[in-house]
Protein backbone atom coordinates (compact mmCIF):
# COMPACT_ATOMS: atom_id res chain seq x y z
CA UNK A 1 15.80 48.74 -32.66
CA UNK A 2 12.82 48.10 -34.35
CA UNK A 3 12.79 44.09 -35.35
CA UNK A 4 10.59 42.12 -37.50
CA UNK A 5 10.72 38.63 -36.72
CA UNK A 6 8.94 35.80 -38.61
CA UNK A 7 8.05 32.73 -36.83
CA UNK A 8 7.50 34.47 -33.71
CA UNK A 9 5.46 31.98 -32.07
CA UNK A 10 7.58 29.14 -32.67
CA UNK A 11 10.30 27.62 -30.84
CA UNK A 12 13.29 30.15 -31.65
CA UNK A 13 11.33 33.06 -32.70
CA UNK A 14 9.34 33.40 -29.65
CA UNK A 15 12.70 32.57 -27.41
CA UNK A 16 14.58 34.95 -29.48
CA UNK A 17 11.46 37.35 -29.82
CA UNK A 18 11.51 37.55 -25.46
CA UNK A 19 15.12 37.86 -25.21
CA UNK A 20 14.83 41.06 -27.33
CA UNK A 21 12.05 42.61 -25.72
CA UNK A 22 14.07 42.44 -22.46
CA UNK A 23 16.76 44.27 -23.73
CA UNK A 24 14.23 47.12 -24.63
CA UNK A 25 13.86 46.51 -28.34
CA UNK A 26 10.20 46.81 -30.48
CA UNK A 27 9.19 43.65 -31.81
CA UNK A 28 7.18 43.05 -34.64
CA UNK A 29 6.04 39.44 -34.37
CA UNK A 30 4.77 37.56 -37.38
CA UNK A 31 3.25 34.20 -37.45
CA UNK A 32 0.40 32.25 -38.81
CA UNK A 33 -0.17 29.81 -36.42
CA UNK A 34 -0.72 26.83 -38.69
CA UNK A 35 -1.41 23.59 -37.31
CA UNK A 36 1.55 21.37 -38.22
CA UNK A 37 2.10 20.98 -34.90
CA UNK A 38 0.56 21.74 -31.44
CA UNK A 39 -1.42 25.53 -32.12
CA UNK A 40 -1.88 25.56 -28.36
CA UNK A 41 1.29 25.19 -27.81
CA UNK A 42 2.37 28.35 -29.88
CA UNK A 43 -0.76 30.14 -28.74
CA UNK A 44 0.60 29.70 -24.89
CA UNK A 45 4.51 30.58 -26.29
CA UNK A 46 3.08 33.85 -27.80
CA UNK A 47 0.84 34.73 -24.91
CA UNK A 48 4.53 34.98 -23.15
CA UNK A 49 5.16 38.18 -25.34
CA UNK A 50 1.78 40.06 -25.57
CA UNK A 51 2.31 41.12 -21.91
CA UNK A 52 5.04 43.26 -23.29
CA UNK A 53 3.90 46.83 -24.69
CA UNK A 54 6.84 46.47 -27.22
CA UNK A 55 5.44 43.86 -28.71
CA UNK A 56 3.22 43.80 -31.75
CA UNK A 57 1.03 40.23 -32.67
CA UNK A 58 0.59 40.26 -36.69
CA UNK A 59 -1.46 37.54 -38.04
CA UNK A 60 0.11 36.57 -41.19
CA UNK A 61 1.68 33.67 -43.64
CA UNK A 62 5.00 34.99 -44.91
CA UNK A 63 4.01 33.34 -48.49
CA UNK A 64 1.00 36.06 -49.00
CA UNK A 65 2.67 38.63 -50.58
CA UNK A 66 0.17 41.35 -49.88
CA UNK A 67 0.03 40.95 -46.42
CA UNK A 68 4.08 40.80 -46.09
CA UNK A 69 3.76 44.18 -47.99
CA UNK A 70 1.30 45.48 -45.76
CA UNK A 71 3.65 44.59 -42.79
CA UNK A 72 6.76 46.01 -43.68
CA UNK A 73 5.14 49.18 -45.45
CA UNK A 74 3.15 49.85 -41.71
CA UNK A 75 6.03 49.02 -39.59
CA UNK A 76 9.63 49.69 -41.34
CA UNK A 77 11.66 47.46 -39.21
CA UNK A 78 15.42 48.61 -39.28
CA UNK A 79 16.10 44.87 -39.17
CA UNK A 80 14.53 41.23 -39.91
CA UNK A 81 15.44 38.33 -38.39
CA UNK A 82 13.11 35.17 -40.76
CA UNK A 83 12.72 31.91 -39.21
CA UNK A 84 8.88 31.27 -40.33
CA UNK A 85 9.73 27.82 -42.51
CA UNK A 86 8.21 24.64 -43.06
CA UNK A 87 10.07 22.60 -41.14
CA UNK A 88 10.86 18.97 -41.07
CA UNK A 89 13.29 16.76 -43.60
CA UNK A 90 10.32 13.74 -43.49
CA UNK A 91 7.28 15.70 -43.57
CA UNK A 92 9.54 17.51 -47.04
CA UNK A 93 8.98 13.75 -48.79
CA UNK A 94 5.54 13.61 -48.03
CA UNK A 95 4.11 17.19 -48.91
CA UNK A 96 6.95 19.50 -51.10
CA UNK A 97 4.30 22.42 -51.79
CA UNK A 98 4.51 23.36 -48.48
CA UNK A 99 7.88 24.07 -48.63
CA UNK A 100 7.84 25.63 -51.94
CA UNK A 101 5.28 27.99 -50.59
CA UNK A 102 6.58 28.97 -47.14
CA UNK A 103 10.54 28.18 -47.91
CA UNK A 104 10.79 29.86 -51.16
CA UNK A 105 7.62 31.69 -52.08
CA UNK A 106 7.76 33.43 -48.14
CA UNK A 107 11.23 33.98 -48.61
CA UNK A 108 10.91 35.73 -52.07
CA UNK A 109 8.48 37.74 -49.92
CA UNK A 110 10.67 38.94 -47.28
CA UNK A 111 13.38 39.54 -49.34
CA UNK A 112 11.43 41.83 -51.29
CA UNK A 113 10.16 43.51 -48.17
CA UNK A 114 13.65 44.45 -47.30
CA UNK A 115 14.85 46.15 -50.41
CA UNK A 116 11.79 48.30 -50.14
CA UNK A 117 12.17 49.14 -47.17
CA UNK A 118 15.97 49.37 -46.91
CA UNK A 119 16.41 47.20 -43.71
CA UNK A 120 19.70 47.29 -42.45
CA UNK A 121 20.12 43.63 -41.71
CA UNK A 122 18.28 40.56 -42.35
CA UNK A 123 19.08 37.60 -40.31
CA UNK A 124 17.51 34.45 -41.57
CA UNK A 125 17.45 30.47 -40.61
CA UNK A 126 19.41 28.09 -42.95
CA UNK A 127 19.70 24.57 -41.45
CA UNK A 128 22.31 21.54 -41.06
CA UNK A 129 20.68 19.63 -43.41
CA UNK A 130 22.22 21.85 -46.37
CA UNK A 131 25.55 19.44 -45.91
CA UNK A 132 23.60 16.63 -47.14
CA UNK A 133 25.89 14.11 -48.37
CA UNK A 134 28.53 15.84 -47.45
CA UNK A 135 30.90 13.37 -44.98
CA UNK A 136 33.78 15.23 -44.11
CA UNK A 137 33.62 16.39 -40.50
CA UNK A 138 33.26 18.70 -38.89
CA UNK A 139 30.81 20.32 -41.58
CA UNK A 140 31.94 23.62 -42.26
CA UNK A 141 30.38 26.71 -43.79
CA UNK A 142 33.27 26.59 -46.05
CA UNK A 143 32.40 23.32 -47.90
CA UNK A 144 30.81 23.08 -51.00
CA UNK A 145 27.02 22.03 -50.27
CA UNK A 146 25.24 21.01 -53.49
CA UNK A 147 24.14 17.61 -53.05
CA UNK A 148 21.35 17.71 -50.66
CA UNK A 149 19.23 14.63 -49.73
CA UNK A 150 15.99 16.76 -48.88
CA UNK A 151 13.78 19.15 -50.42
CA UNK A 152 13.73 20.86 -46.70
CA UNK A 153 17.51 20.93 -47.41
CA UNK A 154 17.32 22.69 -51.00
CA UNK A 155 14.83 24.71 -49.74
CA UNK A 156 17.58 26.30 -47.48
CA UNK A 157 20.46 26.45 -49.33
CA UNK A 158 18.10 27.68 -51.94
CA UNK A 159 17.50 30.62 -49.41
CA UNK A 160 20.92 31.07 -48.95
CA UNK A 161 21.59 31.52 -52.71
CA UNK A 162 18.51 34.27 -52.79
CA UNK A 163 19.92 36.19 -50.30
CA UNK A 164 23.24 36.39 -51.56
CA UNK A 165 21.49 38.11 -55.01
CA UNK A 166 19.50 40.59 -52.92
CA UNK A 167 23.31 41.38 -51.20
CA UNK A 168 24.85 41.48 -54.31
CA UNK A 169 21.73 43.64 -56.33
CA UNK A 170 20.77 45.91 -53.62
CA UNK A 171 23.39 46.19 -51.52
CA UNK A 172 21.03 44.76 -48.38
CA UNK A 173 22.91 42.83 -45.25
CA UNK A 174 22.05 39.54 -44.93
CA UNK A 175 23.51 36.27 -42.81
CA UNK A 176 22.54 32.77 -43.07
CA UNK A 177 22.69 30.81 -40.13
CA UNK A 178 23.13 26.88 -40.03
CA UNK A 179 21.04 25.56 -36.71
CA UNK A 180 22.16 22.49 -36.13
CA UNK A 181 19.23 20.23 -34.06
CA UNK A 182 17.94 22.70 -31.36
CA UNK A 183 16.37 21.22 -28.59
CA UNK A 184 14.77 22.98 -25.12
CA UNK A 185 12.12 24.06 -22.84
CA UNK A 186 9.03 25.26 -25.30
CA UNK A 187 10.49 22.46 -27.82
CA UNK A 188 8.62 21.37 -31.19
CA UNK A 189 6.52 18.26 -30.54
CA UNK A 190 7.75 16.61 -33.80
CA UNK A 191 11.63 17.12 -32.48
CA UNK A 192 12.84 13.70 -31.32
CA UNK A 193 13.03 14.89 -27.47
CA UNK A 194 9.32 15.95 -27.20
CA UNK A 195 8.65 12.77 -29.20
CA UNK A 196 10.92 10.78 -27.33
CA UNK A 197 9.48 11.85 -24.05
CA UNK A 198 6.12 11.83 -24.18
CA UNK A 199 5.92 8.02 -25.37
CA UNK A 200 7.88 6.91 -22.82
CA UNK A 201 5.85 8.71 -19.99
CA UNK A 202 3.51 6.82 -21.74
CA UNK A 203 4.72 3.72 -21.57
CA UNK A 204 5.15 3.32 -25.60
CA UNK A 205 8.19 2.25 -27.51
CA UNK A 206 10.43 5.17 -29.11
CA UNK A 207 11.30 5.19 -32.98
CA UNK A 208 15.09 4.90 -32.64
CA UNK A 209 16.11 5.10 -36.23
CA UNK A 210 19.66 4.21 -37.60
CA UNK A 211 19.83 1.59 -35.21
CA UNK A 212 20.63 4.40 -32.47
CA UNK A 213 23.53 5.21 -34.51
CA UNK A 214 23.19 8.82 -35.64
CA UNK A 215 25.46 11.17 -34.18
CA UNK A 216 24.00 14.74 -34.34
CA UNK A 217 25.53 18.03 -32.87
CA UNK A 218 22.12 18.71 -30.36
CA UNK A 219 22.09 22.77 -29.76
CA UNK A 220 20.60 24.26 -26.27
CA UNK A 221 17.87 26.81 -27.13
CA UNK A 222 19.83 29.43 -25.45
CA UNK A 223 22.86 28.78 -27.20
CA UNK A 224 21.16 29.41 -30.48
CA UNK A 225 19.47 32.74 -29.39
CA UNK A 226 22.94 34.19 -28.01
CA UNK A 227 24.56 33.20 -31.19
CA UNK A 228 21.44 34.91 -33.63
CA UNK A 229 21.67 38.04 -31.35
CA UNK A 230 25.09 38.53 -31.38
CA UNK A 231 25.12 37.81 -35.34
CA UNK A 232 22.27 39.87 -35.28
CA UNK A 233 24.03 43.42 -33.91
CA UNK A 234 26.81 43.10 -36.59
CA UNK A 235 25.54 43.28 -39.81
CA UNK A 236 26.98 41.36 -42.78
CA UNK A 237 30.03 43.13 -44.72
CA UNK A 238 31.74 42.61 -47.85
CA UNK A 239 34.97 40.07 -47.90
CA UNK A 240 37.55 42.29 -49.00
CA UNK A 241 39.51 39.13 -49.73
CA UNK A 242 37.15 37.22 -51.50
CA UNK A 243 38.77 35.88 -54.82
CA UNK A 244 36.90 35.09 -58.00
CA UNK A 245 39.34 32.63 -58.81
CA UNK A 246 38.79 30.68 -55.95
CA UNK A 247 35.33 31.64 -54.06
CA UNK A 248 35.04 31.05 -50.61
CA UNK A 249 31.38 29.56 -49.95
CA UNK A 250 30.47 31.58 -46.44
CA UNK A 251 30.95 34.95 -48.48
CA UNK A 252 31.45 38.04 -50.69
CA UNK A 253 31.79 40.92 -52.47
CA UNK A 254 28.38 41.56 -51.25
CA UNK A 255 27.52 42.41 -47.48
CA UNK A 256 26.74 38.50 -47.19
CA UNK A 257 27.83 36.09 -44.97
CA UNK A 258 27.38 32.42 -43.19
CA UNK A 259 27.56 30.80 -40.27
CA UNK A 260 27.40 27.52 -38.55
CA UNK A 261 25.49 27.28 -34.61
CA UNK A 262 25.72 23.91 -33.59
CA UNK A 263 27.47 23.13 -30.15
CA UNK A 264 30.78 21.56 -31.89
CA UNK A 265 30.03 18.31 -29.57
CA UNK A 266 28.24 15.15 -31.93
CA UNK A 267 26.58 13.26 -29.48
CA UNK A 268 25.63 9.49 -30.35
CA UNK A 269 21.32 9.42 -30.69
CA UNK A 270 21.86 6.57 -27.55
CA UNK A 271 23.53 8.50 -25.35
CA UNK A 272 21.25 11.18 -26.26
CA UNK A 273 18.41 8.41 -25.32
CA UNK A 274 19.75 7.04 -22.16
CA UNK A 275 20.20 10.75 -20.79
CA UNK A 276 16.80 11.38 -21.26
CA UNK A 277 15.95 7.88 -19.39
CA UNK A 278 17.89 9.09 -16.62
CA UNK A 279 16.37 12.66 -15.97
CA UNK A 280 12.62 10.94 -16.73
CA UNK A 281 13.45 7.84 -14.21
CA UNK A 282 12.29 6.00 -16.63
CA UNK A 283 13.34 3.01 -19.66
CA UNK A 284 12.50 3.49 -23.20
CA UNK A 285 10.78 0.53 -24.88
CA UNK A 286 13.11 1.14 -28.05
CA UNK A 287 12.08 -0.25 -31.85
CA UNK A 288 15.22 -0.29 -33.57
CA UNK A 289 14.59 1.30 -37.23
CA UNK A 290 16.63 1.74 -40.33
CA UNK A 291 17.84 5.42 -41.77
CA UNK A 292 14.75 7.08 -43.19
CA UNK A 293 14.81 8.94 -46.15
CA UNK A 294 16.43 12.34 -46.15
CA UNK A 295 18.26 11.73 -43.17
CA UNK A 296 22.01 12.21 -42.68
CA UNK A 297 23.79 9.89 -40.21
CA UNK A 298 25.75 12.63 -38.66
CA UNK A 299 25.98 16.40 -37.95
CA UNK A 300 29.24 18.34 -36.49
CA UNK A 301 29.30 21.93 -36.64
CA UNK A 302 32.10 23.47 -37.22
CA UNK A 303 32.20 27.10 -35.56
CA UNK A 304 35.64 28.33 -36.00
CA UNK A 305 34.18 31.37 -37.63
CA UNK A 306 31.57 31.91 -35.43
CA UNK A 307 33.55 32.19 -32.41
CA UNK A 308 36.36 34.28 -34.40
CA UNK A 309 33.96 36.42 -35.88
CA UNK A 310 31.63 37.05 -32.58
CA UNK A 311 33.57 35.90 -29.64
CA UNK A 312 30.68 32.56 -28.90
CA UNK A 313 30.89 29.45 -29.21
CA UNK A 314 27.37 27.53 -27.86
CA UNK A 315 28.75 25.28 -24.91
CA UNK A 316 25.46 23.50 -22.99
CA UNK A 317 25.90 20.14 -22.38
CA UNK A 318 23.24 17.44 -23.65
CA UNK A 319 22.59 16.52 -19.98
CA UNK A 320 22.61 20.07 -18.44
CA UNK A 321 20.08 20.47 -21.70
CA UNK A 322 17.98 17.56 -21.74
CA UNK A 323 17.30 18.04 -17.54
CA UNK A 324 16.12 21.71 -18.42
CA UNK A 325 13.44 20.30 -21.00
CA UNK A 326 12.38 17.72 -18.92
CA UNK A 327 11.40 20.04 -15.67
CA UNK A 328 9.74 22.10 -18.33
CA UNK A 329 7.88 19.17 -19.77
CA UNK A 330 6.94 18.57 -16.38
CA UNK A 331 5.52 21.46 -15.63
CA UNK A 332 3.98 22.32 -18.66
CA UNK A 333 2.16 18.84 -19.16
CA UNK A 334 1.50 18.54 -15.00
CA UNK A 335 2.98 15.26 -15.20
């Protein structure tokens, strides 16, 4: 297949960008590069792909409509898999445009590039946070999720809602999927392990907010690819049993449908800590903080439907996980 992927230089495009590429498909790799984090660090993920003659570097921001038109006019993907965002629930209180611009604006864009180009799937990233405050557990796709405690979050379910019009209007494929805190070798440096363990290399005390006590459902890297390829290869169909009268909230009469990838395993932020001390050989210096704003205390995925509907369920273990990322870190940073 031919597949346009946004975000293609970040931490689950480019993973999920190489894993394609292997398997023999054409690539279409769209990014912008922007500096809210590391650019050498997604200049040295995407230098990974552009030994592969499948794979095609475009320059872009999904938000500038002309150059998303240009894109998908020049290339015609047959699918789309979107997971250029602006991402982070803190930096969302400090600076909204930016997610107004990539989240929705981008969106609108790529949205729009697939009806005019009749893709035959779009794939695109939706995020935990959409349960908001939400506090039945596990959090399922089910669930009603209109109360959420970010803009990040609203941006996403807002996506979700977009998506299912395009479905419904133009008949076009398209699956939401709920990543629930992805963590991994070629991490984001804002991400609490790459935060976490660069300060205590350093010798500097860790932000441990909630006390220590958030539980969060912490997804291997690989886990998340599997589960986007395999979602990937089936496009969306139509519920034939969806009822008016009482609406499911994963799909529809339209060819559009959700899903949760989290590993189904909350794992307390301590333990989480302390298995990080123990593959670094090191102790964290830890300063004990309250909830910040926007944050949830706890995330558990449920993936019933993923596993029914695809056969996978992700199942890495936070130590077999965190060990990975720390011989990475190692290696990468030569320290």
């Amino acid at each position: 297949m031919r597949v346009l992927i946004t975000g293609s230089a970040g931490f689950i495009g480019n993973q999920l960008t190489l894993r394609l590429l292997d398997r023999g498909d054409e690539i279409i790799g769209v990014d912008a590069l922007d500096d809210y984090y590391d650019v050498s660090l997604k200049e040295a993920r995407l230098h990974r792909t552009l030994a592969y003659p499948g794979f095609t570097d475009v320059r872009a921001r999904i938000e500038d409509r002309e150059a998303m038109t240009e894109t998908f006019v020049k290339y015609r993907p047959d699918r789309v898999v979107n997971l250029a965002a602006q991402a982070g629930v803190r930096y969302s209180i400090e600076n909204p445009a930016a997610y107004i611009d990539s989240n929705l604006v981008g969106f609108g864009n790529i949205l729009e590039g697939c009806r005019q180009c009749q893709v035959e799937h779009l794939v695109y990233a939706s995020s935990s946070s959409v349960y908001g405050s939400n506090t039945c557990m596990p959090f399922s796709i089910h669930d009603n999720v209109n109360h959420p405690v970010s803009l990040y979050a609203a941006s996403k379910k807002a996506n979700e809602l977009m998506a299912h019009t395009y479905s419904h209007l133009y008949g076009i494929p398209t699956t939401g999927l709920r990543f629930f805190t992805v963590y991994g070798p070629w991490g984001r440096p804002d991400m609490a392990l790459f935060l976490f363990t660069r300060k205590i290399l350093a010798g500097e005390p860790i932000p441990v907010f909630n006390y220590g006590k958030h539980r969060r459902d912490f997804t291997y890297i690989d886990d998340i690819v599997e589960g986007v390829i395999r979602v990937l290869d089936h496009p969306a169909q139509p519920d034939p049993g969806w009822d008016s009268n009482h609406p499911d909230n994963a799909s529809s009469r339209a060819p559009w449908r959700l899903y949760n990838i989290g590993n189904n395993r909350p794992v307390e932020l301590m333990h989480y800590i302390e298995t990080l001390e123990k593959c670094l050989g090191h102790e964290a210096k830890k300063e004990l903080l309250p909830l910040q704003p926007g944050d949830v205390p706890d995330t558990y995925a449920d993936v019933d439907d993923l596993a029914h509907e695809f056969g996978y369920k992700p199942d890495t273990s936070v130590e077999e996980g965190v060990a990975h990322f720390v011989e990475w870190y190692r290696d990468y940073y030569r320290v």
